[in-house]
C-alpha atoms as a PDB file:
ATOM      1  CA  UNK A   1      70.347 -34.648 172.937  1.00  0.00           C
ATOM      2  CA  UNK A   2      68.794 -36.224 169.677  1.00  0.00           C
ATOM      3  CA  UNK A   3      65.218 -34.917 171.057  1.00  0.00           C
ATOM      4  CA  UNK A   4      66.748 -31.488 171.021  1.00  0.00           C
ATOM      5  CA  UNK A   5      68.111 -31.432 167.320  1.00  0.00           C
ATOM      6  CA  UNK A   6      64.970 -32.655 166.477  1.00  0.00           C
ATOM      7  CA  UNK A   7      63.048 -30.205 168.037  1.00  0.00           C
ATOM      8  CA  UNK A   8      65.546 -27.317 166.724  1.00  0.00           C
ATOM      9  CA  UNK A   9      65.070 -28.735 163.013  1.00  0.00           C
ATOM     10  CA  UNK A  10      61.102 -28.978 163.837  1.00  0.00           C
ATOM     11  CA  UNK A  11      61.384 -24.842 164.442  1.00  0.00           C
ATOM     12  CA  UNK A  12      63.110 -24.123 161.459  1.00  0.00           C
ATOM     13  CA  UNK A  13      61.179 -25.476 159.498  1.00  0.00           C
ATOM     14  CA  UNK A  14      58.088 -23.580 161.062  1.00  0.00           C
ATOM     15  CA  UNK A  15      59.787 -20.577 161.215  1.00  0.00           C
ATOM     16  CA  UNK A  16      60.554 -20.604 157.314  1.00  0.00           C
ATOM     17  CA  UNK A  17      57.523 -21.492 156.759  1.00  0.00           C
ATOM     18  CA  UNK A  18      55.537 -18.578 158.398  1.00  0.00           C
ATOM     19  CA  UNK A  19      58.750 -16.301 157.108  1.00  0.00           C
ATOM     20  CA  UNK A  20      57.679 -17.175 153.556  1.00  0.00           C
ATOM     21  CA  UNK A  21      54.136 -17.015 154.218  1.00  0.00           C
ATOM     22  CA  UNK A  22      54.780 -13.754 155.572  1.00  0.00           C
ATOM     23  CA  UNK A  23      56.457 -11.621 152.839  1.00  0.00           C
ATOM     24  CA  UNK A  24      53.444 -12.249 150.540  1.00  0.00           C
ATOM     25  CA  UNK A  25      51.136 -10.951 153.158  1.00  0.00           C
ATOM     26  CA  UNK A  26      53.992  -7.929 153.319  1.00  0.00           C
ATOM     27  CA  UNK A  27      54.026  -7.378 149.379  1.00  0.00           C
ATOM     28  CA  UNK A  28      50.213  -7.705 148.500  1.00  0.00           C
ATOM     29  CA  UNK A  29      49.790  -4.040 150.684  1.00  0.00           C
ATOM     30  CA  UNK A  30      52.743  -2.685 148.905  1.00  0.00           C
ATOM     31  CA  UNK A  31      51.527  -3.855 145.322  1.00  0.00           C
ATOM     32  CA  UNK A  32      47.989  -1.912 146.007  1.00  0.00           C
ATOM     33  CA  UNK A  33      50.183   1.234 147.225  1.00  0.00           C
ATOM     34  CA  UNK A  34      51.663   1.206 143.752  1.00  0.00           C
ATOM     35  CA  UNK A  35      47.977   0.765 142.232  1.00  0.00           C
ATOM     36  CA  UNK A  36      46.589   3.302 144.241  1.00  0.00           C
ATOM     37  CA  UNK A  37      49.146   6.167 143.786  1.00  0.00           C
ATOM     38  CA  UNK A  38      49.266   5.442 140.096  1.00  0.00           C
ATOM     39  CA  UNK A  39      45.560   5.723 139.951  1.00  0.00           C
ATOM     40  CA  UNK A  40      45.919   9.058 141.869  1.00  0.00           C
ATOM     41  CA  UNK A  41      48.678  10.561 139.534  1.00  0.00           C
ATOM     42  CA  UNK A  42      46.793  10.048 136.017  1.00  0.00           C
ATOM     43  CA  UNK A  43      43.798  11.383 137.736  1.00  0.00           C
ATOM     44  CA  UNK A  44      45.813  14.224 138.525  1.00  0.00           C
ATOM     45  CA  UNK A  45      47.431  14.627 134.612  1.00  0.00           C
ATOM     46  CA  UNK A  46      44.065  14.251 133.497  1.00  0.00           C
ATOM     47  CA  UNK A  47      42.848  17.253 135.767  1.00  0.00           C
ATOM     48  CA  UNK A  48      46.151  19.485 134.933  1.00  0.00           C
ATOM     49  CA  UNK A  49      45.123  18.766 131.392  1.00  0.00           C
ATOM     50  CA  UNK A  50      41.322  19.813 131.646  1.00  0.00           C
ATOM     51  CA  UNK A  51      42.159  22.937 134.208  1.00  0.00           C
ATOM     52  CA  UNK A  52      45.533  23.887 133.621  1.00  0.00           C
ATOM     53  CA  UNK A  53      48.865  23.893 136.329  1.00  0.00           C
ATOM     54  CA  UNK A  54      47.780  25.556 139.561  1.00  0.00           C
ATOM     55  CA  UNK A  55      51.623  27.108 139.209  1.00  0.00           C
ATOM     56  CA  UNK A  56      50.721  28.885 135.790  1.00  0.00           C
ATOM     57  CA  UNK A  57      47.183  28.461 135.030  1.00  0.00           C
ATOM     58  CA  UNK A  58      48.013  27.663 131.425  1.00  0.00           C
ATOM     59  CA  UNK A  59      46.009  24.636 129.968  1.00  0.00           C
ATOM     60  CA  UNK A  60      48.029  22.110 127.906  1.00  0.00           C
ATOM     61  CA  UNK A  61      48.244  18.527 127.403  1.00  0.00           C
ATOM     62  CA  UNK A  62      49.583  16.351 130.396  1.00  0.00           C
ATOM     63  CA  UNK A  63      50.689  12.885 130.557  1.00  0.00           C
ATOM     64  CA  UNK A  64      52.440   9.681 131.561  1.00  0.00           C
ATOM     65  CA  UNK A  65      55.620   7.914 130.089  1.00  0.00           C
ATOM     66  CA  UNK A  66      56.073   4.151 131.235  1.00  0.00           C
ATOM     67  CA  UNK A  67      59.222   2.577 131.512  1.00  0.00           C
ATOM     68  CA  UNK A  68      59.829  -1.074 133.110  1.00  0.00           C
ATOM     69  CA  UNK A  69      60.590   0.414 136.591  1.00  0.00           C
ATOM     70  CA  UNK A  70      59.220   3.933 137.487  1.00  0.00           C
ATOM     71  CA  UNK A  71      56.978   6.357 135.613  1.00  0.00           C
ATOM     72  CA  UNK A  72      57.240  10.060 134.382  1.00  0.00           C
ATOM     73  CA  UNK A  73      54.575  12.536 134.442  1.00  0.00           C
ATOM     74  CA  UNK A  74      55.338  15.124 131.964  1.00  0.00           C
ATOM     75  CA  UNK A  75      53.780  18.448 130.191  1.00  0.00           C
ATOM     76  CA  UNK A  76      52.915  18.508 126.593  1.00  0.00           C
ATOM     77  CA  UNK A  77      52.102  16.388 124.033  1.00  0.00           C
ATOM     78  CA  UNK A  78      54.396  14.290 123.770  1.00  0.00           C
ATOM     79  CA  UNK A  79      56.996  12.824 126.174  1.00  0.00           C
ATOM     80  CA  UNK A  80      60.654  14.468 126.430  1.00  0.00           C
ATOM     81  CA  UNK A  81      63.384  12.635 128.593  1.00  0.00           C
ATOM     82  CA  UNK A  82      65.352  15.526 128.647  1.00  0.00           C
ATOM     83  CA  UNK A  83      62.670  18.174 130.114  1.00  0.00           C
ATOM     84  CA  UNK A  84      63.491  19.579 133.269  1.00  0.00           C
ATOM     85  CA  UNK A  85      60.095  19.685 134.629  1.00  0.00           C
ATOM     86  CA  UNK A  86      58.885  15.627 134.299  1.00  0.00           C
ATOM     87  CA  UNK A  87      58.575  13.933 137.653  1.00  0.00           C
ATOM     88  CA  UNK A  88      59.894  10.391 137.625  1.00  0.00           C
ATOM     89  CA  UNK A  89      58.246   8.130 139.703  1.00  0.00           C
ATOM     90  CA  UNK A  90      60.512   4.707 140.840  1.00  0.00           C
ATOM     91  CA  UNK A  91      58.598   1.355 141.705  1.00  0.00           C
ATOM     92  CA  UNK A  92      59.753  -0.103 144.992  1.00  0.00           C
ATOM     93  CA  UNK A  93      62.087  -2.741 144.659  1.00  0.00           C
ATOM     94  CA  UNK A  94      60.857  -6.218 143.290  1.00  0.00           C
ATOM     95  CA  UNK A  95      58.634  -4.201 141.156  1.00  0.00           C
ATOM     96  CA  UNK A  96      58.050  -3.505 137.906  1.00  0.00           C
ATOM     97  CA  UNK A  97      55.796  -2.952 134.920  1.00  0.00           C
ATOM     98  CA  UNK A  98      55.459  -5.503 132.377  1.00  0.00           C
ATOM     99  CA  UNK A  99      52.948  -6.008 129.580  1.00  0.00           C
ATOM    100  CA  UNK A 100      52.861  -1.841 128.914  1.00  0.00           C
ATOM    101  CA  UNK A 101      49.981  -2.022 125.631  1.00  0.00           C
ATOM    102  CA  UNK A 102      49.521   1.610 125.676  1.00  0.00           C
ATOM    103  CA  UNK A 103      50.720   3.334 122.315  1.00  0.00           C
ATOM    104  CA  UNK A 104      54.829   4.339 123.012  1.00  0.00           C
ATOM    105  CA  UNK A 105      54.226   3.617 126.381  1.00  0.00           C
ATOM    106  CA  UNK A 106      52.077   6.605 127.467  1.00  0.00           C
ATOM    107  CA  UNK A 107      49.145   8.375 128.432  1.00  0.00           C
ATOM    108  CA  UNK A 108      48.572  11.765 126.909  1.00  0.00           C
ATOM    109  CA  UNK A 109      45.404  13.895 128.330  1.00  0.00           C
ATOM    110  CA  UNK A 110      43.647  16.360 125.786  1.00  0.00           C
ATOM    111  CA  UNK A 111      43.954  20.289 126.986  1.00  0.00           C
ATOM    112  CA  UNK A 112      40.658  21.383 128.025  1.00  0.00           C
ATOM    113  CA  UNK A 113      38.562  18.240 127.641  1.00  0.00           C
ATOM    114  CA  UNK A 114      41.073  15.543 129.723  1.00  0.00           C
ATOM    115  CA  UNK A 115      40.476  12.942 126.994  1.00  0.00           C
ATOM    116  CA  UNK A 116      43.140  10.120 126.264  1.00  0.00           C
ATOM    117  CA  UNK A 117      44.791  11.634 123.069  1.00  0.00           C
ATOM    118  CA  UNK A 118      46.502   8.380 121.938  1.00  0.00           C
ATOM    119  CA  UNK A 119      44.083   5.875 123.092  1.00  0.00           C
ATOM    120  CA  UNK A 120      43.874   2.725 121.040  1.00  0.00           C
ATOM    121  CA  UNK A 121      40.916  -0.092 121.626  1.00  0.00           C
ATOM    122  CA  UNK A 122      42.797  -3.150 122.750  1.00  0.00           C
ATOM    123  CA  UNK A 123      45.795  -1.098 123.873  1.00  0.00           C
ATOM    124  CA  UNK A 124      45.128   0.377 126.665  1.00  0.00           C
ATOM    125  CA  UNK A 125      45.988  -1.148 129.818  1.00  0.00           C
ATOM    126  CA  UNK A 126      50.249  -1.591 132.282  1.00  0.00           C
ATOM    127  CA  UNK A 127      50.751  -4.591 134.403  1.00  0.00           C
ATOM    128  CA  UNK A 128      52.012  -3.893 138.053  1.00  0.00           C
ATOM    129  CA  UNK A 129      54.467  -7.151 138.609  1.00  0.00           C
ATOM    130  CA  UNK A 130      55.898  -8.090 141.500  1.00  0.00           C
ATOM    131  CA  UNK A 131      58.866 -10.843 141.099  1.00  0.00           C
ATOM    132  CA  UNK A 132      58.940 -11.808 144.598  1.00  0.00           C
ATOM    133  CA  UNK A 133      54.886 -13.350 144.790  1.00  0.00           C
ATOM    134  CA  UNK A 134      54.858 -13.331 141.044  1.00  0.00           C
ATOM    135  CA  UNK A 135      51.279 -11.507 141.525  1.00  0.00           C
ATOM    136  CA  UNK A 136      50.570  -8.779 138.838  1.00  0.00           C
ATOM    137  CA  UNK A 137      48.052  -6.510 138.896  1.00  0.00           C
ATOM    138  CA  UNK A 138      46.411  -4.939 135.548  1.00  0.00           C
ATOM    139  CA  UNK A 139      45.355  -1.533 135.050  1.00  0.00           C
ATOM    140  CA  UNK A 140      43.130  -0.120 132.183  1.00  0.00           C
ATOM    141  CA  UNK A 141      42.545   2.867 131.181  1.00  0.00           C
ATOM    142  CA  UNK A 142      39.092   3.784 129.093  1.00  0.00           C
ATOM    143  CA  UNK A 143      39.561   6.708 126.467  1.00  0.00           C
ATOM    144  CA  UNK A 144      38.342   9.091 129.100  1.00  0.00           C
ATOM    145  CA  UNK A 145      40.804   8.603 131.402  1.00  0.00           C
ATOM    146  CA  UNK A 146      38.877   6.240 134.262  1.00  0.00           C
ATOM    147  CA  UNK A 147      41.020   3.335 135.327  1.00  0.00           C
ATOM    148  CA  UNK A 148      39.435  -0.328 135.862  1.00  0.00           C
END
């Protein structure tokens, strides 16, 4: 009977063990989803900006607003929370942005050209956090618009 508890106690422990283990290999994948689509959408500002909405043609400034957990992309040239038209984007759960250096918290793409209106040396770069690993990811953005 004692052999068996022990044994049962032995398996918990393994088994919280590997469960911990685990949700950090779980959350890395997620963490680069987030990096990747992010990438993807300023790219995508940036082109709106240099070749105009495929839905009116018109060129005009495009960019991104930053808040701690989701993003907006937004038309013009500067950010409105009331707009109808911005498209928020929400971080999954456990994530967030933290360390935001970019001036008011956005990204602003020039009409015609695609370069970073507001772009500041030294300020230019959002943290991806996640609080469950407590790994965060940096992303920088040069005054053209090409994230490092």
């Amino acid at each position: 009977m004692t052999e068996l508890i022990v044994v049962i106690g032995v398996l918990g422990i393994l088994f919280g063990l590997i469960n911990i283990s685990l949700t950090g290999f779980y959350r890395r994948p997620v963490q680069r989803g987030i990096n990747n689509v992010l990438t993807a959408d300023i790219r995508s500002q940036q082109l709106k900006a240099m070749t105009g909405d495929s839905n009116g043609g018109v060129n005009d400034s495009y960019g991104i607003y930053f808040s701690q957990n989701s993003y907006t992309l937004f038309k013009g040239s500067s950010y409105s929370p009331s707009e109808s038209s911005n498209f928020i984007i929400n971080l999954t759960e456990g994530m967030s942005f933290a360390n935001i250096t970019l001036p008011a918290s956005t990204i602003i793409f020039q009409k015609g050209n695609g370069e970073v209106v507001n772009w500041v040396s030294g300020e230019s770069s959002v943290s991806i956090a996640d609080s469950e690993t407590g790994i965060t990811t940096l992303v920088r953005i040069n005054r053209y618009g090409a994230t490092y």
